[in-house]
Protein backbone atom coordinates (compact mmCIF):
# COMPACT_ATOMS: atom_id res chain seq x y z
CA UNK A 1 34.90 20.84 14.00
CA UNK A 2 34.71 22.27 17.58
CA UNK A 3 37.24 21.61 19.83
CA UNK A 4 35.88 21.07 23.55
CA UNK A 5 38.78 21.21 26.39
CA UNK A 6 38.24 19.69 29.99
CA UNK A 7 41.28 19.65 31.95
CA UNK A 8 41.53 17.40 34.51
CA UNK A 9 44.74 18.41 37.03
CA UNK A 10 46.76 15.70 38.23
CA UNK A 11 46.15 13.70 35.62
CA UNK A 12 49.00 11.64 33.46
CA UNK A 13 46.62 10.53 30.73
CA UNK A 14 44.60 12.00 28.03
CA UNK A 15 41.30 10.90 26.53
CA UNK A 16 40.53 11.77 23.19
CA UNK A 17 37.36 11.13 21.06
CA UNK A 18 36.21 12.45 17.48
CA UNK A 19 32.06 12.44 17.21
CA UNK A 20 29.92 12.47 14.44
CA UNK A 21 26.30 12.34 14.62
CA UNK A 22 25.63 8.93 12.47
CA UNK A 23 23.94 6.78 15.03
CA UNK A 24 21.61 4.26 13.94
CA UNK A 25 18.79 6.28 14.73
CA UNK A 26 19.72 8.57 11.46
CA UNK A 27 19.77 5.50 8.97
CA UNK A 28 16.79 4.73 7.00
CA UNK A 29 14.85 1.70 7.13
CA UNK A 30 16.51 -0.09 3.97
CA UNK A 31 20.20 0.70 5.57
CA UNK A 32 19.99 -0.26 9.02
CA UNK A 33 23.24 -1.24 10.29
CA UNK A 34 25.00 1.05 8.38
CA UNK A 35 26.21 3.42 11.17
CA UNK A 36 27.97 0.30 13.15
CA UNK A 37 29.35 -1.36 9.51
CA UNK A 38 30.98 2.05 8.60
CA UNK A 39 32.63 2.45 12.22
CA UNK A 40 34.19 -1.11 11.81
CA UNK A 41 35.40 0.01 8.77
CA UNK A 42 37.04 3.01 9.77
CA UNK A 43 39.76 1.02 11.27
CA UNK A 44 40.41 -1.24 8.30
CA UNK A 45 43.26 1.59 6.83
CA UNK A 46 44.07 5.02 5.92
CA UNK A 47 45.75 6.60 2.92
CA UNK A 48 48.84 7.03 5.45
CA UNK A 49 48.66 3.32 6.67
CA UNK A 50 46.85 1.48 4.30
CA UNK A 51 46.33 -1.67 6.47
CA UNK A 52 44.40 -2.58 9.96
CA UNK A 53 47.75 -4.23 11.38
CA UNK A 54 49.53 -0.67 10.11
CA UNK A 55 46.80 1.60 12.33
CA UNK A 56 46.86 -0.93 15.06
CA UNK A 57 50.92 -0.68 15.18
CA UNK A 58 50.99 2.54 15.20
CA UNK A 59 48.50 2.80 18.13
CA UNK A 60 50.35 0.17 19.91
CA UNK A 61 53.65 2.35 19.62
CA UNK A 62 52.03 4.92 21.51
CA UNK A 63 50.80 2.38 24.65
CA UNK A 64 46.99 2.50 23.68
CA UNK A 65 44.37 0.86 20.98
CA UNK A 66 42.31 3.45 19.18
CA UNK A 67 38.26 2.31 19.61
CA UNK A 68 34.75 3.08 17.79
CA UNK A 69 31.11 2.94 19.71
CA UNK A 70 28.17 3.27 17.52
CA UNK A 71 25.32 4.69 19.40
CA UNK A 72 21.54 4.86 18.55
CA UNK A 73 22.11 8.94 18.45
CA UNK A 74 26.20 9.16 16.92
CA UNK A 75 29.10 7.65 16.55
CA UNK A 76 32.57 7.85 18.18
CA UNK A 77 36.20 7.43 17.37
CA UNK A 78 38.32 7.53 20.84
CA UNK A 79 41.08 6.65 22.92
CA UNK A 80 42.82 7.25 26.29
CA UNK A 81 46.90 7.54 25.65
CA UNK A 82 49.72 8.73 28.09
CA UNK A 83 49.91 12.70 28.01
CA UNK A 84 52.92 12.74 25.83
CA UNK A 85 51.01 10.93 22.96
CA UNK A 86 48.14 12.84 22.83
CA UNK A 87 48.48 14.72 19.35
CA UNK A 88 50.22 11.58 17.83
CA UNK A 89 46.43 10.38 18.52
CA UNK A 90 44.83 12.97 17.22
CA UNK A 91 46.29 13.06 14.62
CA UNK A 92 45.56 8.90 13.97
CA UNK A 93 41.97 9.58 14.73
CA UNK A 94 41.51 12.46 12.11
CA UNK A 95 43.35 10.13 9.92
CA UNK A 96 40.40 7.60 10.92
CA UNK A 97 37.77 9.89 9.99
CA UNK A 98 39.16 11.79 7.20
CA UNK A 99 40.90 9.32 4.94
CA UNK A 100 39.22 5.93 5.81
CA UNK A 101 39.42 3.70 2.60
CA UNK A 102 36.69 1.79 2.98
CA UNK A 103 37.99 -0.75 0.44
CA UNK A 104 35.02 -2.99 -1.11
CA UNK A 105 37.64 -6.13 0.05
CA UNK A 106 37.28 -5.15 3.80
CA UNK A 107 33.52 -4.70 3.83
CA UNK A 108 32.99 -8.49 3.27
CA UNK A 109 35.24 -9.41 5.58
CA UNK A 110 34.19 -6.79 8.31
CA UNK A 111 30.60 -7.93 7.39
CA UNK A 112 31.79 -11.77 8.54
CA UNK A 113 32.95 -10.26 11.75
CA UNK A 114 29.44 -8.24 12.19
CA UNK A 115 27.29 -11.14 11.45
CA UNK A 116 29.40 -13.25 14.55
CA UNK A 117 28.90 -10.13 16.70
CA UNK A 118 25.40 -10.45 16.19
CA UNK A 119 25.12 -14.52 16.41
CA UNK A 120 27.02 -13.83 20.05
CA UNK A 121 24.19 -11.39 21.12
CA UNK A 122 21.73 -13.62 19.56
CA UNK A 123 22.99 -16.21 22.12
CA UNK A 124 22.10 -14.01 25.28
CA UNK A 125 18.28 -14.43 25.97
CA UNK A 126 18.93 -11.08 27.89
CA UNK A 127 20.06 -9.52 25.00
CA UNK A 128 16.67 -10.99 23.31
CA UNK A 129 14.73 -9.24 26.01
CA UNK A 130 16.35 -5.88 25.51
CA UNK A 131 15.17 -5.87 21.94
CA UNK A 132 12.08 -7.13 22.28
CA UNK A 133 11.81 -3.97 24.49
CA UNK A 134 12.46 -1.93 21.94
CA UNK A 135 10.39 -3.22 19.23
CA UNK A 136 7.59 -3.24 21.93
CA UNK A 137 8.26 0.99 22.30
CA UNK A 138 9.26 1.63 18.89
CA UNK A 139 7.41 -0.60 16.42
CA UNK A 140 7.50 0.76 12.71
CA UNK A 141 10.70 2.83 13.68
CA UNK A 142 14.12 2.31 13.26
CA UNK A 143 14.92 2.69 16.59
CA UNK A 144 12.76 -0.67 17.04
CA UNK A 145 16.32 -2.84 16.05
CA UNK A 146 19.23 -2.68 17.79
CA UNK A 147 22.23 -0.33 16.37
CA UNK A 148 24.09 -3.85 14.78
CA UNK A 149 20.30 -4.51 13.26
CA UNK A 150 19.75 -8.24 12.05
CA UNK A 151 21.83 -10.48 10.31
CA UNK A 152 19.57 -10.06 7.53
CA UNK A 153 20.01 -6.10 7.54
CA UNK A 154 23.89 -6.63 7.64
CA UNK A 155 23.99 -9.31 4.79
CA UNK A 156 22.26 -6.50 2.10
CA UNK A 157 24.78 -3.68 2.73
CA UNK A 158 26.59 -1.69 -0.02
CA UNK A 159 29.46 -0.05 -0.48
CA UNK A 160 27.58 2.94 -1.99
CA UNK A 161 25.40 2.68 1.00
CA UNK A 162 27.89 3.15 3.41
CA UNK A 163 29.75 5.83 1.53
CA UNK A 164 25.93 7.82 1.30
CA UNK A 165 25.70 7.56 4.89
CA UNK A 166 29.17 8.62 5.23
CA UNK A 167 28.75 11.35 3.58
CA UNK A 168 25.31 12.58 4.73
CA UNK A 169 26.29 12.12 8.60
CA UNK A 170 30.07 12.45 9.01
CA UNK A 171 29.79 16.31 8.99
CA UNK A 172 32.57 18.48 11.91
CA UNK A 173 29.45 20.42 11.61
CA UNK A 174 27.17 18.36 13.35
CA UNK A 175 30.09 17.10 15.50
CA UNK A 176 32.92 17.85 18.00
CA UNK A 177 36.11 16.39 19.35
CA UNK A 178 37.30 16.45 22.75
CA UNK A 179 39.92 16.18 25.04
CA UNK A 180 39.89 15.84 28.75
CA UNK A 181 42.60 14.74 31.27
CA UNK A 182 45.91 16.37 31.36
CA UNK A 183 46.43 19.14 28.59
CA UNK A 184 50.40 19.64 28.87
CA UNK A 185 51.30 18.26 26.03
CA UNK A 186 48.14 19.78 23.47
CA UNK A 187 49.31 22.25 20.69
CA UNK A 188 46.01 23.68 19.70
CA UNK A 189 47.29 25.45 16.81
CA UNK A 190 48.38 22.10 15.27
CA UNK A 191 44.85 20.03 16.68
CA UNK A 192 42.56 22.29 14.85
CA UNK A 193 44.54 21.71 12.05
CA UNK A 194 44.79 18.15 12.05
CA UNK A 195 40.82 17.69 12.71
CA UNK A 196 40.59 20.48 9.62
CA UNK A 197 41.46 17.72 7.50
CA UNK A 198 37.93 16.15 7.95
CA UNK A 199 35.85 17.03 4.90
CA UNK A 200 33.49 20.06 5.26
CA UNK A 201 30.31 18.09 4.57
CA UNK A 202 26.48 20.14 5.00
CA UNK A 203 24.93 19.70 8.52
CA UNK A 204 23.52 16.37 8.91
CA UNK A 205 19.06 16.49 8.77
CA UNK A 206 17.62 15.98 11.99
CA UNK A 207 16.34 11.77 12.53
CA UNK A 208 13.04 10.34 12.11
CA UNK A 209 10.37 11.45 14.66
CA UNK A 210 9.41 8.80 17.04
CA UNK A 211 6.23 7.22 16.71
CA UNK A 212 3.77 7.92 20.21
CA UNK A 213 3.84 5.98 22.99
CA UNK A 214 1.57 2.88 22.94
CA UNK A 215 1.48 0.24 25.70
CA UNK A 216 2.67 -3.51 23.89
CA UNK A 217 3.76 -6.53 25.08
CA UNK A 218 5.92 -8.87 22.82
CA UNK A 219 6.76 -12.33 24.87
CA UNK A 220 9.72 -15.13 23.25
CA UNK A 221 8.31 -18.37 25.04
CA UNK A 222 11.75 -20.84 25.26
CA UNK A 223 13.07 -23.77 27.55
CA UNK A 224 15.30 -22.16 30.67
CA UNK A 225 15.51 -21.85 34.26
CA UNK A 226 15.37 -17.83 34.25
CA UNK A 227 12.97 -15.16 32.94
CA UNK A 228 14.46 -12.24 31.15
CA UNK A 229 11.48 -9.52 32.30
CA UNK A 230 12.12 -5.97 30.48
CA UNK A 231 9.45 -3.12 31.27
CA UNK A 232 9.29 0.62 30.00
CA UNK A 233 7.17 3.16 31.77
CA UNK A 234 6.39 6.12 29.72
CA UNK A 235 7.36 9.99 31.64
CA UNK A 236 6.05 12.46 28.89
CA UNK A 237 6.69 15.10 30.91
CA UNK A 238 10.50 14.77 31.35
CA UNK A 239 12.38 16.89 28.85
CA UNK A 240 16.79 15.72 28.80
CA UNK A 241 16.60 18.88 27.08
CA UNK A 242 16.89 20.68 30.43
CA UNK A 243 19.77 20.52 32.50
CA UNK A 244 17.58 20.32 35.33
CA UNK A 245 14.95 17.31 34.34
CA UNK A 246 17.87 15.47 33.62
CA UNK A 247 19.17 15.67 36.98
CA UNK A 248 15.59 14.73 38.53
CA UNK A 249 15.63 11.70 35.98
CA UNK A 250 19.48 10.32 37.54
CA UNK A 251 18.04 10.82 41.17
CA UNK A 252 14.74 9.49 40.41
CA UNK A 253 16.54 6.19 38.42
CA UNK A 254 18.61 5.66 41.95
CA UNK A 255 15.88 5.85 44.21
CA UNK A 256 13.79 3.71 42.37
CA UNK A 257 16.16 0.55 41.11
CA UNK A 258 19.94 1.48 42.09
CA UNK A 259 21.38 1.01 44.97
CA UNK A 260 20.26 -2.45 47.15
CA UNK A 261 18.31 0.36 49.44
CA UNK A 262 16.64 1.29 46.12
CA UNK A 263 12.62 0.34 46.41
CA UNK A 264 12.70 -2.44 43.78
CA UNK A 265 16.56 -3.91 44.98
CA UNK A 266 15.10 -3.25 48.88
CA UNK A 267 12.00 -4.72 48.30
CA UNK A 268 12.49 -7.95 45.93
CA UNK A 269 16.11 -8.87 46.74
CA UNK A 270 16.38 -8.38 49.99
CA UNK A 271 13.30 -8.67 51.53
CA UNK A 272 11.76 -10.62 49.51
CA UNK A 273 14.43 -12.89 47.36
CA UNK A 274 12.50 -13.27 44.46
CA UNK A 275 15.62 -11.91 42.25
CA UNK A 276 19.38 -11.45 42.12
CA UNK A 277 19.36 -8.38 40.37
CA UNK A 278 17.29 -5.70 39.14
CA UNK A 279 17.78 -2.09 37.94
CA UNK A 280 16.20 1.04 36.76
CA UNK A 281 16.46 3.73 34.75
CA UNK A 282 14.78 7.12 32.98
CA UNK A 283 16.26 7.60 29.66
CA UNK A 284 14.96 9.00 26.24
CA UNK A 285 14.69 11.54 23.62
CA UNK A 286 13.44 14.77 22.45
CA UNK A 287 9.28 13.66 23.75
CA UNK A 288 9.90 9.96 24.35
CA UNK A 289 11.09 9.63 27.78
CA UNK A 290 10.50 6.06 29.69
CA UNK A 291 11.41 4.37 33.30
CA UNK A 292 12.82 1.26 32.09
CA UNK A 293 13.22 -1.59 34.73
CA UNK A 294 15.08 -4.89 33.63
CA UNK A 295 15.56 -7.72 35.85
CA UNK A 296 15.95 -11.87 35.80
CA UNK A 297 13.82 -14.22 38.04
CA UNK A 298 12.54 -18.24 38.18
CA UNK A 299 9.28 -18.70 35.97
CA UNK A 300 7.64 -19.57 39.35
CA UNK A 301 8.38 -15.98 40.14
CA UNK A 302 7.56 -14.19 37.48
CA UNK A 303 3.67 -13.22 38.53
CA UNK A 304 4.72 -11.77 42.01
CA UNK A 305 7.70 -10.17 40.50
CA UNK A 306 5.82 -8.48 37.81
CA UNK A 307 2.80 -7.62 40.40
CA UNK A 308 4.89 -6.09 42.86
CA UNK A 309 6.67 -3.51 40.31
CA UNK A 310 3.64 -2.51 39.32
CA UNK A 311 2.56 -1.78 43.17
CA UNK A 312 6.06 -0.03 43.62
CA UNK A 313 5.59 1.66 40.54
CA UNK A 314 1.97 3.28 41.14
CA UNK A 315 2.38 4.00 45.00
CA UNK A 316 5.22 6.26 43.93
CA UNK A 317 2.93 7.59 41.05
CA UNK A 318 0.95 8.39 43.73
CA UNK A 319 2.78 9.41 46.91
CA UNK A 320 6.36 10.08 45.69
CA UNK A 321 9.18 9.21 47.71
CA UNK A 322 9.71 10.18 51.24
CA UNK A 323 12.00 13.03 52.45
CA UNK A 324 14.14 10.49 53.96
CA UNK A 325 14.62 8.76 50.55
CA UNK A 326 15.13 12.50 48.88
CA UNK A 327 17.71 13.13 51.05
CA UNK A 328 19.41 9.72 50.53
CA UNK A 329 19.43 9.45 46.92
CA UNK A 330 20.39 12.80 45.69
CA UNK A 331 23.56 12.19 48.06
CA UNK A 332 24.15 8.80 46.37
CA UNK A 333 23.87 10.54 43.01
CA UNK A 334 26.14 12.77 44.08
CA UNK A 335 28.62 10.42 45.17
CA UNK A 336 28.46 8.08 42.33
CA UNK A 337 28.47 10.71 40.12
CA UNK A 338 31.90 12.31 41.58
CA UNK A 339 33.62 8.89 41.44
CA UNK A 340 32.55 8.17 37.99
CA UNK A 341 34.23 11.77 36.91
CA UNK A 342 37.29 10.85 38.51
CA UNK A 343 38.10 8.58 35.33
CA UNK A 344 38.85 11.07 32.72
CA UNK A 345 37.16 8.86 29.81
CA UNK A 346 33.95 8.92 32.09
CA UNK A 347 34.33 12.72 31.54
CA UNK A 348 34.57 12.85 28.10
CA UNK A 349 31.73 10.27 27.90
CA UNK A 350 29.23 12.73 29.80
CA UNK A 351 30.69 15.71 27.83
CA UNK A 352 29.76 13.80 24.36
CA UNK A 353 25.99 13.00 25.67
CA UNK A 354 25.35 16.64 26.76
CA UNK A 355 26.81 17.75 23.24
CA UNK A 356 25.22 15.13 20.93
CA UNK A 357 22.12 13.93 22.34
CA UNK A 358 20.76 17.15 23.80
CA UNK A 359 22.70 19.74 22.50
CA UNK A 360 23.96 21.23 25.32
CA UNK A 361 27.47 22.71 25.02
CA UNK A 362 27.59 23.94 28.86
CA UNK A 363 29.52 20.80 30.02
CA UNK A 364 30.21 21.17 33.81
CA UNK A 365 30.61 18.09 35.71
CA UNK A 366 30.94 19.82 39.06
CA UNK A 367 27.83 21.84 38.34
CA UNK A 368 25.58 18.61 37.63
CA UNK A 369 26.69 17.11 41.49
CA UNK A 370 25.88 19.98 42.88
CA UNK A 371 22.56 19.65 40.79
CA UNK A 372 22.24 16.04 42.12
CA UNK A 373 22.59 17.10 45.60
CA UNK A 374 19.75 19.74 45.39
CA UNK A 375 16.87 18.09 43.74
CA UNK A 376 13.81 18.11 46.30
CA UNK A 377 11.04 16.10 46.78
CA UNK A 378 8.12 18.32 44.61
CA UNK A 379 10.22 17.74 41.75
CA UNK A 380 10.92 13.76 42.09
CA UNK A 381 7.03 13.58 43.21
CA UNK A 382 6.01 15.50 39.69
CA UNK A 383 8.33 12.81 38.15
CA UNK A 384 6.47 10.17 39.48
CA UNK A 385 2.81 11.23 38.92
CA UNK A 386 3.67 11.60 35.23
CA UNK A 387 4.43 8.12 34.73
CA UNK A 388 1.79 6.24 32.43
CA UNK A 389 0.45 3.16 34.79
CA UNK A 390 0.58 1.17 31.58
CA UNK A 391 3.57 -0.41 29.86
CA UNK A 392 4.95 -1.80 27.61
CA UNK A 393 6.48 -5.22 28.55
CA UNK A 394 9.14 -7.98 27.40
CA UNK A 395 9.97 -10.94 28.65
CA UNK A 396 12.14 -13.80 27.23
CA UNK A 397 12.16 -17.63 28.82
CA UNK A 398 9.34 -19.92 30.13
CA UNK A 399 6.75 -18.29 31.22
CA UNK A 400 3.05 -18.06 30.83
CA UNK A 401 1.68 -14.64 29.29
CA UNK A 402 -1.24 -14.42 32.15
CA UNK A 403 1.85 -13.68 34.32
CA UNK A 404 1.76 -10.53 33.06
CA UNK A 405 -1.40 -9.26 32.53
C-alpha cells in the first residue's frame, strides 16, 4: 500500500487514515449497502482484540477514537492522535483492515444499529430531498441510493456478501494510507511493515458507468411549514480530472452560492428574504459533472424562489460573472481554502479526494491556493455557458408541482 507523507511543521498532532476504494458506488445492485455495513464492522474486533470495547480501549489509551466514513467513491479508516501515538495507531488501523473478524454475531447486531441510522435520516425531510436528488440524476444506477441504501437493502445482507465485497475492493493496490501533521515520531521502516500486513488482494475493477444526463423531477408532497428545494445543473464540460477545472469548479461554486455576497445568498437572503439559507456547489465524476443548489423556503415562496435561480442561473450562462466578482471570489477561495488546511485532518481529507476520486497523486495544498487565486474570468465564463438550462429538480414538503415548472 503506498504510503503518502504531508508534514505539517508546528504541529503536535498526527492524522492518520487507511483508504480502500469500496465506496458504494462499486457495489452491485443486489448488495447495496454493503460498503457502509462492512466499515461498521471493521470496528466490531480483531484477532489481537477480539471485542469492540477491546479496540475502543485501546484507542482511548492513546487520547483518540479510531473512525470509518463510507463514501460513494471509497472507504476510510482514520484518526487524529497526539504525535507520540502515531504508530500505536497505525498499527490499530492495519489491525482494522487486515484482521477484522467480521463475526456472523456482530453483523445482526451492527445491522440493528444501521437500520436506526437510516430511520434517523429518514426523519430529516432534507435528507429526503437530497435523495430524491439523486434518484432524479441517477435513476437505474446505484449511485441513485444513498451510500447506507434502504432499510430494505440493509435487512437482505450476507455474511458472504460482505466478505465478496471485502475481498474484491479492500485491495493496498487500489488504495493508500496517509499521514499528515507532525512526523517526529513516524518510523517508516516499521509503518510499511505494519500496513504490509493487509492482504495483497488483485486491483479492484473500475465502477459502473453512469447513465447520461436526463432532466427529471421527482416531488414528496407532505404537511410542513418549509420546502426542501434540491436542483442539479448539468456542466459536461468540466473534467475533476484536471487539476485546473477543478479549481474553476471551487471558484465558480463560491461565486455562485457561498459566501452571503454570493449571487443566490446576495440576491434571495438578503435582498430579497425569501430564504435563510442556500448553497451551491459543482461536484461529479469522470463525465457527470453538475451545479447542485440546495436550499429551504415557505411553500408561499417556493415559485419565486425557484424562478429566480433559474434567472441567476441562465444570465450567468450567458454573461459570466463580472471582473469584480472574479477578483472577489478566487480571493475568498483562497482564503477559505488556507484556513481549512490549517487543520491537519482537512489535509489529509483533500489528499484522499485527489488520490481516490481522480487519481491524482500530486497532492499540493499550497499549489491549489495559488490555483484559486489565479483563475480568470474566460475560464469561469466557459464554466457557465456549459451549463444545461434544464434540470433536474427535488423538492420535499407542501408544495404544488406548477411551482416548478
Amino acid at each position: 500500500m503506498p504510503l503518502l507523507e504531508i508534514p505539517v511543521a508546528g504541529r503536535g498532532a498526527t492524522a492518520v487514515a487507511v483508504v480502500f476504494p469500496a465506496g458504494a458506488r462499486h457495489e452491485t445492485l443486489d448488495e447495496v449497502g454493503v460498503a457502509h455495513l462492512l466499515e461498521h464492522l471493521a470496528f466490531k474486533g480483531t484477532e489481537q482484540h477480539p471485542t469492540a470495547t477491546e479496540l475502543n480501549r485501546a484507542a482511548e489509551y492513546l487520547g483518540t477514537e479510531l473512525d470509518g466514513v463510507s463514501t460513494t467513491e471509497y472507504v476510510e479508516f482514520s484518526t487524529t492522535v497526539r504525535a507520540d501515538g502515531a504508530m500505536a495507531v497505525i498499527e490499530l488501523l492495519a489491525e482494522v483492515t487486515a484482521t477484522p473478524l467480521l463475526a456472523q454475531a456482530e453483523i445482526e447486531a451492527e445491522r440493528a444499529v444501521i437500520l436506526q441510522e437510516i430511520a434517523d435520516a429518514d426523519e430529516s425531510l432534507g435528507s429526503q430531498a437530497d435523495d430524491l436528488l439523486g434518484a432524479a440524476l441517477f435513476a437505474g444506477h446505484r449511485l441513485a441510493k444513498n451510500v447506507s441504501g434502504t432499510s430494505g437493502d440493509v435487512q437482505q445482507l450476507t455474511r458472504g456478501q460482505a466478505l465478496d465485497f471485502r475481498d474484491r475492493q479492500w485491495s493496498p493496490a487500489g488504495g493508500v494510507a496517509v499521514i499528515t501533521g507532525n512526523l517526529g515520531h513516524i518510523d517508516r521502516a516499521r509503518a510499511q511493515a505494519t500496513l504490509g500486513q493487509i492482504p495483497d488482494r488483485r486491483r479492484p475493477p473500475p465502477p459502473a458507468p453512469l447513465p447520461p444526463f436526463t432532466p427529471r423531477t421527482e416531488i414528496e408532497p407532505c404537511d410542513g411549514d418549509v420546502v426542501h428545494l434540491r436542483l442539479a445543473y448539468h456542466v459536461p464540460g468540466i473534467d475533476f480530472r484536471r487539476r485546473r477545472d477543478r479549481a474553476v469548479a471551487e471558484v465558480f461554486s463560491q461565486l455562485v452560492g457561498g459566501p452571503m455576497g454570493s449571487r443566490l445568498c446576495d440576491e434571495l437572503r438578503e435582498q430579497r428574504g425569501l430564504c435563510y439559507w442556500i448553497d451551491a456547489h459543482v461536484w461529479g465524476y469522470e463525465g457527470a459533472t453538475f451545479l447542485s443548489l440546495s436550499c429551504s423556503v415557505g411553500p408561499a415562496e417556493v415559485d419565486e424562489v425557484f424562478t429566480r435561480i433559474q434567472s441567476i442561473v441562465g444570465d450567468l450562462s450567458a454573461n459570466g460573472p463580472t471582473e469584480e466578482e472574479v477578483r472577489r471570489f478566487g480571493a475568498y477561495s483562497a482564503g477559505a481554502a488556507t484556513l481549512d488546511f490549517e487543520a491537519i485532518g482537512l489535509r489529509m481529507d483533500y489528499a484522499i479526494e485527489l488520490i481516490m476520486e481522480y487519481d491524482d497523486h500530486e497532492v499540493d495544498p499550497d499549489r491549489h491556493i495559488r490555483e484559486l487565486g489565479s483563475i480568470d474570468r474566460g475560464e469561469l465564463t466557459a464554466l457557465a455557458a456549459d451549463i444545461n438550462p434544464h434540470p433536474c429538480v427535488a423538492c420535499v414538503g407542501p408544495t404544488n408541482p406548477a411551482d416548478l415548472a
